[in-house]
PDB file of N, CA and C in Angstrom:
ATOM      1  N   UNK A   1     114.603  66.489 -33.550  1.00  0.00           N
ATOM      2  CA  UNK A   1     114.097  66.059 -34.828  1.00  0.00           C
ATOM      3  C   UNK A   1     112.944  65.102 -34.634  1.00  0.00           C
ATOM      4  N   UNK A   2     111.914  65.269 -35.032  1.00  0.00           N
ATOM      5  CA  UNK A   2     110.854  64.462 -35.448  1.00  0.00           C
ATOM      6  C   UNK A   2     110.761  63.564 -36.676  1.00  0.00           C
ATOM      7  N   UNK A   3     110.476  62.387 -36.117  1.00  0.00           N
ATOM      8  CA  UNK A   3     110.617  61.323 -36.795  1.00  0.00           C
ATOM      9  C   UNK A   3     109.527  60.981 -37.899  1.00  0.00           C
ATOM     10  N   UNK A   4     109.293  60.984 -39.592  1.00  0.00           N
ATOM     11  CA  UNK A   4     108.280  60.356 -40.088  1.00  0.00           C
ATOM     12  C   UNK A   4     107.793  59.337 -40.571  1.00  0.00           C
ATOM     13  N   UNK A   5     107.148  59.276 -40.903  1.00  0.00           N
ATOM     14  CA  UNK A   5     106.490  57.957 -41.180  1.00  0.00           C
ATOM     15  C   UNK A   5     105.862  58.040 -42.394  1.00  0.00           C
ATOM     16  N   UNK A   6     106.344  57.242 -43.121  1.00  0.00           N
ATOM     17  CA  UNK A   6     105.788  56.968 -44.955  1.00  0.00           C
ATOM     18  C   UNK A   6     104.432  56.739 -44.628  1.00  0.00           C
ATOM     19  N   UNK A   7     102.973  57.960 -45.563  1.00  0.00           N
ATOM     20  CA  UNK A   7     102.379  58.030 -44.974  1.00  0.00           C
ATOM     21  C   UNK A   7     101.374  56.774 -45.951  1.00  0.00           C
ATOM     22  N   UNK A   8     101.747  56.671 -47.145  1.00  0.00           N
ATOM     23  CA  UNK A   8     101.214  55.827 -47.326  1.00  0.00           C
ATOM     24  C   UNK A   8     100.927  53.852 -47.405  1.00  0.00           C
ATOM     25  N   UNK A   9     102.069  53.840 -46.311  1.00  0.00           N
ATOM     26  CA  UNK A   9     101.860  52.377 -46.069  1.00  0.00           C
ATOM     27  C   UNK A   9     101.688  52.100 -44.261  1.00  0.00           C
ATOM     28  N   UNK A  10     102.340  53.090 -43.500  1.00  0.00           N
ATOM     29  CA  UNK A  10     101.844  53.059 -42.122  1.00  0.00           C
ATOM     30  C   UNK A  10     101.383  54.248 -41.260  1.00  0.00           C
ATOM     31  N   UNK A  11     100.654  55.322 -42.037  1.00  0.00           N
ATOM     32  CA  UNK A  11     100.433  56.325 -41.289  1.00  0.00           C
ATOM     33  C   UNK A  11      98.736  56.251 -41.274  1.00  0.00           C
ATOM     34  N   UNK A  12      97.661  56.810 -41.129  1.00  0.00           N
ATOM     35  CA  UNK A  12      96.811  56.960 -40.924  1.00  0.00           C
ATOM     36  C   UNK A  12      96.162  56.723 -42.141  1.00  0.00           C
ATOM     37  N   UNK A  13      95.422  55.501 -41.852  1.00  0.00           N
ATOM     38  CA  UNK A  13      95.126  54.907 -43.239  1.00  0.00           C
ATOM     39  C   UNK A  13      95.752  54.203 -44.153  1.00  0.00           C
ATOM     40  N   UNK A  14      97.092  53.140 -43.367  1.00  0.00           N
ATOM     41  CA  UNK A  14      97.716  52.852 -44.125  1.00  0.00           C
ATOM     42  C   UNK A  14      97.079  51.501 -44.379  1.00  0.00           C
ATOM     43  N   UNK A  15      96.515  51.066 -43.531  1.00  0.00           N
ATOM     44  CA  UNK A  15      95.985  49.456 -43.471  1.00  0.00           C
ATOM     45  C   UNK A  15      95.517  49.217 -45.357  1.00  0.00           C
ATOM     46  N   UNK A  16      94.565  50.396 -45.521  1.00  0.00           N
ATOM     47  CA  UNK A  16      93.864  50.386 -47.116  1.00  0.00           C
ATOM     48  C   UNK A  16      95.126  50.326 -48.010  1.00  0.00           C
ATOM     49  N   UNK A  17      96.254  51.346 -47.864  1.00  0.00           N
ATOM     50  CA  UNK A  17      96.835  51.257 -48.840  1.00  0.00           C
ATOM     51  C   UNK A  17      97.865  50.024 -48.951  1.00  0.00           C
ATOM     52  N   UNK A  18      98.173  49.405 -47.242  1.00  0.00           N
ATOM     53  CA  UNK A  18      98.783  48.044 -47.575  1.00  0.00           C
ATOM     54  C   UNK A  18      97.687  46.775 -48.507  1.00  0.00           C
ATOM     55  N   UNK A  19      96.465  47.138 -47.984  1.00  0.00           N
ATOM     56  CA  UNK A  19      96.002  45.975 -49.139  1.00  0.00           C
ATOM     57  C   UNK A  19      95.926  46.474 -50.919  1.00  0.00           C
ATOM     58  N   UNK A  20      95.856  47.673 -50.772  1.00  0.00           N
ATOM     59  CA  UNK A  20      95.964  47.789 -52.239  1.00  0.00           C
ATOM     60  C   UNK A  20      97.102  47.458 -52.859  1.00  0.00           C
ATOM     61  N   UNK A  21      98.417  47.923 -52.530  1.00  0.00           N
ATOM     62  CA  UNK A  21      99.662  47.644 -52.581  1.00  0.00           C
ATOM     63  C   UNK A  21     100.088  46.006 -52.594  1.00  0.00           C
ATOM     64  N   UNK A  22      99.254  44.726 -51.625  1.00  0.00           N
ATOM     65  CA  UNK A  22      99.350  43.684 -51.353  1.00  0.00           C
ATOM     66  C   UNK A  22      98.200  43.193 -53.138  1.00  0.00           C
ATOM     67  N   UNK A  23      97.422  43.593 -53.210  1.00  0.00           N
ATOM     68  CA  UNK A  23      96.289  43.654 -54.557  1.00  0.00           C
ATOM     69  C   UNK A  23      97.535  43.733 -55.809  1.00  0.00           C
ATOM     70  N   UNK A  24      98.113  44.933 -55.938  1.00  0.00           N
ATOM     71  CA  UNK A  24      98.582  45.079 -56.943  1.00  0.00           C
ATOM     72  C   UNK A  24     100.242  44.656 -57.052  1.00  0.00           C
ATOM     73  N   UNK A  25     100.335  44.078 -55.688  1.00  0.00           N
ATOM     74  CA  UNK A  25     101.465  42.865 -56.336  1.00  0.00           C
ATOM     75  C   UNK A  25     101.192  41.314 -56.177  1.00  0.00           C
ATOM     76  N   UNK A  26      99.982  40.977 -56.194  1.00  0.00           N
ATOM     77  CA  UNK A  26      99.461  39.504 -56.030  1.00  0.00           C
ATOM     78  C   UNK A  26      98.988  39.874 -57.926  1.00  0.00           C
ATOM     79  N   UNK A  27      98.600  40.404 -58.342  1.00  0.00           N
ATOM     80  CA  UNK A  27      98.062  41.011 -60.133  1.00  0.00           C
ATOM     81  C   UNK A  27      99.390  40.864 -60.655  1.00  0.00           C
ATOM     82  N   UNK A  28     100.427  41.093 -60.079  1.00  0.00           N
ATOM     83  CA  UNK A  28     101.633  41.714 -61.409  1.00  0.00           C
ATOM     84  C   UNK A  28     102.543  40.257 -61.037  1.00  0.00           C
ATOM     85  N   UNK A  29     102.596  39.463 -59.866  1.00  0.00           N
ATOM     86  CA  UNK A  29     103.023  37.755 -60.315  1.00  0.00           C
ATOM     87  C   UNK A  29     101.920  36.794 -60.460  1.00  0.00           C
ATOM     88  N   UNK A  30     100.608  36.825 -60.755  1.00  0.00           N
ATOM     89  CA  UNK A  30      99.816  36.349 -61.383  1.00  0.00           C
ATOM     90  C   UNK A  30      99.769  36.610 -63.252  1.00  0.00           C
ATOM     91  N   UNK A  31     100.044  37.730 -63.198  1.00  0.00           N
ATOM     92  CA  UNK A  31     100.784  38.421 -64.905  1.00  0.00           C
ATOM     93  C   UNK A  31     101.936  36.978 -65.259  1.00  0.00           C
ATOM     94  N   UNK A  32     103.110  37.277 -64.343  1.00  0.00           N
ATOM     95  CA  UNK A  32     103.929  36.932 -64.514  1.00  0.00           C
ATOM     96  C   UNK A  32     104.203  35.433 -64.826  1.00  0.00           C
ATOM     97  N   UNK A  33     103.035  34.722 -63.909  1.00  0.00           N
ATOM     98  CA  UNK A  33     103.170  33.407 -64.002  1.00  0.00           C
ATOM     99  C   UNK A  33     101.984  32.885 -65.367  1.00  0.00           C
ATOM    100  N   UNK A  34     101.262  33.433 -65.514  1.00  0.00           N
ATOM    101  CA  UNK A  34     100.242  33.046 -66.544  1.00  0.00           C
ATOM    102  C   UNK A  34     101.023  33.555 -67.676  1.00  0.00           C
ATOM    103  N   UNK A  35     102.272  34.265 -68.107  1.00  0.00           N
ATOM    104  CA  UNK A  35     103.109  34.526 -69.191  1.00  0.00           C
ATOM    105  C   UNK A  35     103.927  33.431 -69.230  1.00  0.00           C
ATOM    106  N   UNK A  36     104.437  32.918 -68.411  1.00  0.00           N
ATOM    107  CA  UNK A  36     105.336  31.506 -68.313  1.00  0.00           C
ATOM    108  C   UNK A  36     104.796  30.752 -68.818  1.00  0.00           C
ATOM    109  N   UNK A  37     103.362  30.578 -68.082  1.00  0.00           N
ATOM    110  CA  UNK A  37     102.430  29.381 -68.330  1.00  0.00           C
ATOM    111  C   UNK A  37     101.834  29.412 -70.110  1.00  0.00           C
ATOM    112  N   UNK A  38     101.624  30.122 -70.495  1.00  0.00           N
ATOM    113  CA  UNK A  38     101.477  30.800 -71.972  1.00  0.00           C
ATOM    114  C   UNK A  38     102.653  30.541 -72.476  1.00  0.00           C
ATOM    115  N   UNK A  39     103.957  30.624 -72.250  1.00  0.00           N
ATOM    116  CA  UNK A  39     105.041  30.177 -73.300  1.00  0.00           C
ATOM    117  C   UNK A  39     105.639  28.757 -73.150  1.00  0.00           C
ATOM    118  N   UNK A  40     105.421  28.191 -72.416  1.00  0.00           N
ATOM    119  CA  UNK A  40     105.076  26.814 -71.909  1.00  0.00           C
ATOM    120  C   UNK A  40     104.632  25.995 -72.563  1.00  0.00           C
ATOM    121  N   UNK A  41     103.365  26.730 -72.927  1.00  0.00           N
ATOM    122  CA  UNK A  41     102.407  25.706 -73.251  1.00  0.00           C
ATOM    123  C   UNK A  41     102.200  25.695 -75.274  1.00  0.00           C
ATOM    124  N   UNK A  42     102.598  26.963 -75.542  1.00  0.00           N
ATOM    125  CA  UNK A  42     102.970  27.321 -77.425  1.00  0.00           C
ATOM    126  C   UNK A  42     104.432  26.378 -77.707  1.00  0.00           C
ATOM    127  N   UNK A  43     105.059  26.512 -76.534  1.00  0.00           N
ATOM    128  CA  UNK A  43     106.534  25.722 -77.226  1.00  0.00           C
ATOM    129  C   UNK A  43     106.409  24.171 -77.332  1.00  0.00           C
ATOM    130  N   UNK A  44     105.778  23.684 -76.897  1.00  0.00           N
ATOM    131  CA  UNK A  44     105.781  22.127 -77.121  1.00  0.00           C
ATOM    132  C   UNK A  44     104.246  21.482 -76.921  1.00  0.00           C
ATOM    133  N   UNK A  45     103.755  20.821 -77.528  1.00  0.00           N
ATOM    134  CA  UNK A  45     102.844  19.851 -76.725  1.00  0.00           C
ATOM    135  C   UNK A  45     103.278  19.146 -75.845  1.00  0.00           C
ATOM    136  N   UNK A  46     102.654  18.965 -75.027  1.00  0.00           N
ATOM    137  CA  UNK A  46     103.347  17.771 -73.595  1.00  0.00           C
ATOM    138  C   UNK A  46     102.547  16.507 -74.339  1.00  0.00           C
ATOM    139  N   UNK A  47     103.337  15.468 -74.084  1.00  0.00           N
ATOM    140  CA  UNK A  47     102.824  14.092 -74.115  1.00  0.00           C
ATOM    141  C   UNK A  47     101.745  13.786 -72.976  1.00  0.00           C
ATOM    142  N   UNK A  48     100.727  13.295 -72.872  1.00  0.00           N
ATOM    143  CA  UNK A  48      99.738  12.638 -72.128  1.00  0.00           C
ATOM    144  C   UNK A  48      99.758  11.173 -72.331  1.00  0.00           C
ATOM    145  N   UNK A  49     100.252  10.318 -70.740  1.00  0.00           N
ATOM    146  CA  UNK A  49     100.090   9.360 -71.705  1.00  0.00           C
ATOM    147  C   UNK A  49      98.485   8.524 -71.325  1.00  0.00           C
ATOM    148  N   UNK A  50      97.971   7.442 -72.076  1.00  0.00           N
ATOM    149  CA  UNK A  50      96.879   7.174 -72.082  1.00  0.00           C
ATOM    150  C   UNK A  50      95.777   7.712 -72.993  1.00  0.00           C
ATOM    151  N   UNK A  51      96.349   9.005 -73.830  1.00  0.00           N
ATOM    152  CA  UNK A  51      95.321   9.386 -74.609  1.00  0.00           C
ATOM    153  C   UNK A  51      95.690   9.013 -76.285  1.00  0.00           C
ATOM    154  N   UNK A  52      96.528   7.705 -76.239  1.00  0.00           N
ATOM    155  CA  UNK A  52      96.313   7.113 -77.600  1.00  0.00           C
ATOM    156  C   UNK A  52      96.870   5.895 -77.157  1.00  0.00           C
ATOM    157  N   UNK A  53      96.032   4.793 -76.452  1.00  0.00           N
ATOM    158  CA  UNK A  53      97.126   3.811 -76.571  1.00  0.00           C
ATOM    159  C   UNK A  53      97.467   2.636 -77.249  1.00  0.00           C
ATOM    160  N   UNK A  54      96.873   3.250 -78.783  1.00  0.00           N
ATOM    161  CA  UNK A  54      97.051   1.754 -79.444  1.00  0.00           C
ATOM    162  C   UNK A  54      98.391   2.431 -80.576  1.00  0.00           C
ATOM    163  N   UNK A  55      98.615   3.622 -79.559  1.00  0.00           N
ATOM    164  CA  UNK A  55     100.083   4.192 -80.891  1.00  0.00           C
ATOM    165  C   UNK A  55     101.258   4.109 -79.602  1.00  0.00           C
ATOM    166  N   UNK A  56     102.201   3.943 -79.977  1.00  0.00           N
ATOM    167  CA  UNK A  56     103.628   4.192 -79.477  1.00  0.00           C
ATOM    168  C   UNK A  56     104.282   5.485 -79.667  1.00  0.00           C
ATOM    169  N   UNK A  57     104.743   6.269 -78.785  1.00  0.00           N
ATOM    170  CA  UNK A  57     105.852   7.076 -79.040  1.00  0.00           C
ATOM    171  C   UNK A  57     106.854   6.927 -80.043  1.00  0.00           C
ATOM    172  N   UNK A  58     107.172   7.650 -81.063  1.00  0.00           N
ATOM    173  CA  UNK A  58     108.001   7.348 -82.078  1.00  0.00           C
ATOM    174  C   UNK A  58     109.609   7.676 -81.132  1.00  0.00           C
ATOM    175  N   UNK A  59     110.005   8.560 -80.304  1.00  0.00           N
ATOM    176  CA  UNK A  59     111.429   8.481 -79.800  1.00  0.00           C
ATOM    177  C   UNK A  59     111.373   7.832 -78.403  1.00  0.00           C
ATOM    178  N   UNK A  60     110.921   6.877 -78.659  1.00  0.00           N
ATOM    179  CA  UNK A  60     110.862   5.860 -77.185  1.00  0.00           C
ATOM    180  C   UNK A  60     112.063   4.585 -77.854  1.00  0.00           C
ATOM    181  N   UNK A  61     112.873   4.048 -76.820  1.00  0.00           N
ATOM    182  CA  UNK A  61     113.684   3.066 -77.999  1.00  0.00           C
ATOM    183  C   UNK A  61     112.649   1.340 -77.906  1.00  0.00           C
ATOM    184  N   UNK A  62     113.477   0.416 -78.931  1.00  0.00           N
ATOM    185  CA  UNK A  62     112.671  -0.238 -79.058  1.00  0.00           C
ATOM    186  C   UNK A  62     113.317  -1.530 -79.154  1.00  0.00           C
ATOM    187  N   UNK A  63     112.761  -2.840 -78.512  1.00  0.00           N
ATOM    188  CA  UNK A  63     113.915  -3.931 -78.715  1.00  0.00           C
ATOM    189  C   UNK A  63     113.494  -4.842 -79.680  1.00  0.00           C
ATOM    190  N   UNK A  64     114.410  -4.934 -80.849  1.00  0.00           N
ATOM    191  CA  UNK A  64     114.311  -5.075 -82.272  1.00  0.00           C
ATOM    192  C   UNK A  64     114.657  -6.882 -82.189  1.00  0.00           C
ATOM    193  N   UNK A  65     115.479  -7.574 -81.150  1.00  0.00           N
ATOM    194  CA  UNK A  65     115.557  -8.861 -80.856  1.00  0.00           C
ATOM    195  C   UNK A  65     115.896  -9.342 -79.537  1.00  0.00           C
ATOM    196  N   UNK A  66     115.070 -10.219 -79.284  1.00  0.00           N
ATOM    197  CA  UNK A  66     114.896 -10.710 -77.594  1.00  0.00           C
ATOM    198  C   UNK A  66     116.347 -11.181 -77.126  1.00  0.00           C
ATOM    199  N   UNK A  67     116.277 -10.742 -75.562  1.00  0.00           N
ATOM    200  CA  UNK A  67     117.777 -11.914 -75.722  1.00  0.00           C
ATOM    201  C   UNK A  67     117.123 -13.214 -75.245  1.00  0.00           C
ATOM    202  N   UNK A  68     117.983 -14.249 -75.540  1.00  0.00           N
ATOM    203  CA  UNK A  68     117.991 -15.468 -75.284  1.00  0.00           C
ATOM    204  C   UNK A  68     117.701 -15.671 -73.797  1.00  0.00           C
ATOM    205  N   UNK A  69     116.833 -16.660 -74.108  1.00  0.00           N
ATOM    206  CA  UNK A  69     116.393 -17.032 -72.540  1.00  0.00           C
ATOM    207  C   UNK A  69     117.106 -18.084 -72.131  1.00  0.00           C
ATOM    208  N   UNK A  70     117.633 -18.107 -70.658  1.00  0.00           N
ATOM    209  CA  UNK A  70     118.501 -19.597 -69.952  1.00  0.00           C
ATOM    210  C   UNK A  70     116.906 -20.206 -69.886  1.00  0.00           C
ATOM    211  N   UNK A  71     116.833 -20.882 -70.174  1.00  0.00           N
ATOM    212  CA  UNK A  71     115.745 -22.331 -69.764  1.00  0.00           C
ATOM    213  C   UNK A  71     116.307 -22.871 -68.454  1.00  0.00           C
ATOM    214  N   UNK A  72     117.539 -23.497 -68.988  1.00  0.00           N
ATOM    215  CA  UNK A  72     117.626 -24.135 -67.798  1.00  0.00           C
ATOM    216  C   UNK A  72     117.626 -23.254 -66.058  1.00  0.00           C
ATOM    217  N   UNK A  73     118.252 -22.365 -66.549  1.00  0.00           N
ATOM    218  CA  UNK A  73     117.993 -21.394 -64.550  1.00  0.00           C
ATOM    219  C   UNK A  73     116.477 -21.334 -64.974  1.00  0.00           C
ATOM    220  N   UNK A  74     115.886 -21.451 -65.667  1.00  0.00           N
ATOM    221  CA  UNK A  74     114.138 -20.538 -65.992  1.00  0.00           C
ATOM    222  C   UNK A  74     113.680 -21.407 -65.025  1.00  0.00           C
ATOM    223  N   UNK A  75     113.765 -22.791 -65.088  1.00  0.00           N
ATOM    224  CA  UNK A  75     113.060 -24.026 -64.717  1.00  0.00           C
ATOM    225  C   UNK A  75     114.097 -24.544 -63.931  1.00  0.00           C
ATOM    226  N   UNK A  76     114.999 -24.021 -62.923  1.00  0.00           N
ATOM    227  CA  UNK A  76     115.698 -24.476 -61.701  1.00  0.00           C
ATOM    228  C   UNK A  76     114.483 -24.576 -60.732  1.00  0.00           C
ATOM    229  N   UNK A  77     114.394 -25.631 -59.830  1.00  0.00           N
ATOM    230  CA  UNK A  77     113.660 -26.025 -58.599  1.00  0.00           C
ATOM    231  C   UNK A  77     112.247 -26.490 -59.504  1.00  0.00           C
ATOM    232  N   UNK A  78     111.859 -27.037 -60.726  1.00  0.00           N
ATOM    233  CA  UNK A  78     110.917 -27.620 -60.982  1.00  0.00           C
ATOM    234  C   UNK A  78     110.868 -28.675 -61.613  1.00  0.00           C
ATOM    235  N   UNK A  79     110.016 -29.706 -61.056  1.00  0.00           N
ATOM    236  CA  UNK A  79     110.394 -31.072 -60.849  1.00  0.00           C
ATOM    237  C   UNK A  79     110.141 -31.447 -62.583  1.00  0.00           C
ATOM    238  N   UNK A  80     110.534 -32.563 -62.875  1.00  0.00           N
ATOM    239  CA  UNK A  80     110.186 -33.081 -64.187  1.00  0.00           C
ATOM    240  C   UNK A  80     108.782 -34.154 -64.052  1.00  0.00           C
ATOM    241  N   UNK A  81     108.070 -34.309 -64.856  1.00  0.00           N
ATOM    242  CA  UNK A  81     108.264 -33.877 -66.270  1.00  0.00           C
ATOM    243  C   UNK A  81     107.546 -31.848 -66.089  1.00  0.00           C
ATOM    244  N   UNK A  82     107.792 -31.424 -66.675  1.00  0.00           N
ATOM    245  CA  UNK A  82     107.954 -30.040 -66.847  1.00  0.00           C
ATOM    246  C   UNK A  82     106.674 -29.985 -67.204  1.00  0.00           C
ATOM    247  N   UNK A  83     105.517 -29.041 -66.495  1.00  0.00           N
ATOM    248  CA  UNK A  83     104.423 -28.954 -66.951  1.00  0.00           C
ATOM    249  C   UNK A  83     104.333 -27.978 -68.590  1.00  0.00           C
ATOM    250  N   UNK A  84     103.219 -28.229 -69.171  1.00  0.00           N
ATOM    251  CA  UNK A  84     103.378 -27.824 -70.475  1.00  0.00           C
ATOM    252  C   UNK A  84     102.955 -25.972 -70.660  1.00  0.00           C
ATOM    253  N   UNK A  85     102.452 -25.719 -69.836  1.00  0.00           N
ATOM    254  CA  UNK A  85     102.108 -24.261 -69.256  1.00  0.00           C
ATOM    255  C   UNK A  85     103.381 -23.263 -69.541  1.00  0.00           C
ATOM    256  N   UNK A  86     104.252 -24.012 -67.971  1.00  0.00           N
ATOM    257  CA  UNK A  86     105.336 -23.462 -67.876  1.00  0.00           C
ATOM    258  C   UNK A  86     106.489 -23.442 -69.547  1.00  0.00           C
ATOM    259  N   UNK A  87     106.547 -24.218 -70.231  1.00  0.00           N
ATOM    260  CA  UNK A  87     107.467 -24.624 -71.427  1.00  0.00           C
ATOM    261  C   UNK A  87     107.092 -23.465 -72.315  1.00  0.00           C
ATOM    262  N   UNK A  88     105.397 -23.492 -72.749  1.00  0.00           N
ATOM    263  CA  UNK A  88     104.692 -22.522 -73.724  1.00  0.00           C
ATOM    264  C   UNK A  88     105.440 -21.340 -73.023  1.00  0.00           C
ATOM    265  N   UNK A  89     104.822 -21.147 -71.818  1.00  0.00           N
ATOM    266  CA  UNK A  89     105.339 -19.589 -71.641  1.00  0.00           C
ATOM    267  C   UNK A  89     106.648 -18.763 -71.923  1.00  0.00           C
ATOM    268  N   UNK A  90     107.895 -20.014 -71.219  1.00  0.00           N
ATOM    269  CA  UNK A  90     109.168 -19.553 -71.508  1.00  0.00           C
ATOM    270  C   UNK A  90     109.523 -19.651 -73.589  1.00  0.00           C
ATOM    271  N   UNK A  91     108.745 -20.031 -73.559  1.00  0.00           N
ATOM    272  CA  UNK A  91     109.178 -20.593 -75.617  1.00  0.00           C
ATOM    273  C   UNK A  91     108.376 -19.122 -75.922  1.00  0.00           C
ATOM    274  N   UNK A  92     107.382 -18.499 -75.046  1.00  0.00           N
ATOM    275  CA  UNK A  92     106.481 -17.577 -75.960  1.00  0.00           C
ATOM    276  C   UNK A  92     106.982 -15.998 -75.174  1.00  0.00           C
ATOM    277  N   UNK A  93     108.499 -16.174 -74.231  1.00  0.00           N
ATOM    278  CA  UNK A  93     108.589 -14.720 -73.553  1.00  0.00           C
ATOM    279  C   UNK A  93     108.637 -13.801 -73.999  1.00  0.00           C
ATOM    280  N   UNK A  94     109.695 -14.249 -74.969  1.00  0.00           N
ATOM    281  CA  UNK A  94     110.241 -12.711 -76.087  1.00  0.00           C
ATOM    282  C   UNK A  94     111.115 -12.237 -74.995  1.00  0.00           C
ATOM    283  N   UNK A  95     111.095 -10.864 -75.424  1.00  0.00           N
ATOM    284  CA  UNK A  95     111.992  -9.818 -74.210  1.00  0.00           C
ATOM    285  C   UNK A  95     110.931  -9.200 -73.143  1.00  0.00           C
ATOM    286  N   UNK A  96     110.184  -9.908 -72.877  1.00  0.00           N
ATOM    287  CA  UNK A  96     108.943  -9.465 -71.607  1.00  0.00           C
ATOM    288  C   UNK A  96     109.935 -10.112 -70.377  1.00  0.00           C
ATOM    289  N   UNK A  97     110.058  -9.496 -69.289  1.00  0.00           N
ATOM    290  CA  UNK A  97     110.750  -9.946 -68.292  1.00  0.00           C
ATOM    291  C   UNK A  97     110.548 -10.700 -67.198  1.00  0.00           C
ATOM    292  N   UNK A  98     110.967 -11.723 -67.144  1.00  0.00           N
ATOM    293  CA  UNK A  98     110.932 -12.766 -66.141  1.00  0.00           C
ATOM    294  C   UNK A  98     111.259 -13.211 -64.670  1.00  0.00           C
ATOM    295  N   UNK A  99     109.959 -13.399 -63.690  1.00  0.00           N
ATOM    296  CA  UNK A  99     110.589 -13.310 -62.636  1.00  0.00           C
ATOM    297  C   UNK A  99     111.616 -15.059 -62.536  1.00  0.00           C
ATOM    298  N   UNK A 100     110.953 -15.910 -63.109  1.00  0.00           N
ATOM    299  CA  UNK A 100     111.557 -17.598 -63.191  1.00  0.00           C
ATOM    300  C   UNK A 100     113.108 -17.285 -63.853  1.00  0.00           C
ATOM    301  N   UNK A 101     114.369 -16.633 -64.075  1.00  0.00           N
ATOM    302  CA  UNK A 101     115.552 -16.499 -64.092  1.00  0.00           C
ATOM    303  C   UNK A 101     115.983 -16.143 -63.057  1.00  0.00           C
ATOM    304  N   UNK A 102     115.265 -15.618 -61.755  1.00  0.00           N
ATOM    305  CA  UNK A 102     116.179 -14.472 -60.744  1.00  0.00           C
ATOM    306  C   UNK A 102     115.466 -15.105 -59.918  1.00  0.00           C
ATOM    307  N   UNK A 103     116.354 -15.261 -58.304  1.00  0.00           N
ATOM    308  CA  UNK A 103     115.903 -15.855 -57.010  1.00  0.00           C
ATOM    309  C   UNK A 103     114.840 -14.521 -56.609  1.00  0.00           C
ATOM    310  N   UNK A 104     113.928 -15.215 -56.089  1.00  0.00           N
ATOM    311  CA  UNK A 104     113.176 -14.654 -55.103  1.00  0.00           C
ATOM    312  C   UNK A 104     113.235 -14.218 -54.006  1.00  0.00           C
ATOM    313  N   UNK A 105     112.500 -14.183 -53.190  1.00  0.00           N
ATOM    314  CA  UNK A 105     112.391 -14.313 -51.556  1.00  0.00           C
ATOM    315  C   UNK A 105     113.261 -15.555 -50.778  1.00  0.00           C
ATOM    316  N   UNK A 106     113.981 -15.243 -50.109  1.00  0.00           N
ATOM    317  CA  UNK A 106     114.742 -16.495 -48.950  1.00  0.00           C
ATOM    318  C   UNK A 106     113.794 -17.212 -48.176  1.00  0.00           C
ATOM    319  N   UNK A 107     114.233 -17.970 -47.737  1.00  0.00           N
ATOM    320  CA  UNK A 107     113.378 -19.317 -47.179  1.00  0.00           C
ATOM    321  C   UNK A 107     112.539 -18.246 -45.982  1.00  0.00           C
ATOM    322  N   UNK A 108     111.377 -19.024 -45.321  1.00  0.00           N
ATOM    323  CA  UNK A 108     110.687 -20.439 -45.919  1.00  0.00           C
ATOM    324  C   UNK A 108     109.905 -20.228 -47.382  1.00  0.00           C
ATOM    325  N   UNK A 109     110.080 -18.918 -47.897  1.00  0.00           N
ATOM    326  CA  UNK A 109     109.671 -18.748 -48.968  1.00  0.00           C
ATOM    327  C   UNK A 109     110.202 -19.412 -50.585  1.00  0.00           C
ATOM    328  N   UNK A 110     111.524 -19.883 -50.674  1.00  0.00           N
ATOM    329  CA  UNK A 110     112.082 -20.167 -51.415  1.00  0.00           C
ATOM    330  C   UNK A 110     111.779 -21.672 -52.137  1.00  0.00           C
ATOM    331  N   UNK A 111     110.829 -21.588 -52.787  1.00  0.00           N
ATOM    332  CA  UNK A 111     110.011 -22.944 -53.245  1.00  0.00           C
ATOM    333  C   UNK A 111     110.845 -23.644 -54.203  1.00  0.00           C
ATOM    334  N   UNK A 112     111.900 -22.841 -54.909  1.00  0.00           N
ATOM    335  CA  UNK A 112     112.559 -23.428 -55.707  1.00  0.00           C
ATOM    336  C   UNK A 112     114.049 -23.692 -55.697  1.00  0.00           C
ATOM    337  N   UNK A 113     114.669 -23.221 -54.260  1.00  0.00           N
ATOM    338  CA  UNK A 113     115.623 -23.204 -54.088  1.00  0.00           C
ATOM    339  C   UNK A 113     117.085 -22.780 -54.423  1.00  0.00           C
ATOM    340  N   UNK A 114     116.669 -21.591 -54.314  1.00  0.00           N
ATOM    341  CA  UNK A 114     117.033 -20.664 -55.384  1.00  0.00           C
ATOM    342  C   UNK A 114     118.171 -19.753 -54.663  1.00  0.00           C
ATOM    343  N   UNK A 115     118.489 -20.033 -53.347  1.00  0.00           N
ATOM    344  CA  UNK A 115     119.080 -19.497 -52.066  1.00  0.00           C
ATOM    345  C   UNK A 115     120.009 -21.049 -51.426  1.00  0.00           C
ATOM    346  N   UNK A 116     119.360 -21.847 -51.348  1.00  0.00           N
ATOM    347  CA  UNK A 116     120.386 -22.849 -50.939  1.00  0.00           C
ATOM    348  C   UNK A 116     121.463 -23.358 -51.660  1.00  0.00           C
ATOM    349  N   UNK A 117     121.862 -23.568 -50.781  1.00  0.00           N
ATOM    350  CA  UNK A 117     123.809 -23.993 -51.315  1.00  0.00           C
ATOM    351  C   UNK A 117     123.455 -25.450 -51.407  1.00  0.00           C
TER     352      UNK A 117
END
């Protein structure tokens, strides 16, 4: 028995018909993905952000009252009288977050002592 060979992908002349064959399935998932990309893009707008930023997201949540600030940990390791800088700022935080409640870096970095016992 003699053995054949599919003549159109490795017999004489198959090299052409593997690139056509390689052609016309690089076309039919290029179809495929530009149909995704097309229903993708009709079902929702995507958010961008930066292209409005004097508006807010309406389903973003939102904090309606600050919590209370400790003063006193705010202003642990700073000497009295309390500069007037520091006072405005903690009186003006709101709910913006503060690194002056939470220790820092460990010594020799620890200026306020915020790590020692």
């Amino acid at each position: 028995m003699e053995k054949q060979q599919i003549a159109c992908l490795y017999g004489p002349g198959g090299a052409a018909s593997r690139q056509r064959f390689g052609l016309l399935l690089g076309m039919c998932l290029l179809a495929v993905g530009g149909a995704a990309l097309a229903v993708e893009a009709v079902s929702a707008p995507a958010f961008v952000a930066g292209t409005a930023p004097d508006r807010r997201r309406a389903d973003v949540p939102m904090i309606k009252v600050a919590p209370p600030l400790d003063e006193q940990r705010a202003l642990h390791g700073v000497d009295q009288p309390y500069p007037a800088s520091l006072l405005s700022m903690l009186r003006d935080q709101g709910a913006w977050y503060t690194p002056f409640t939470r220790p820092g870096m460990t010594d020799p970095y620890d200026i306020r002592s915020h790590h020692r016992q």
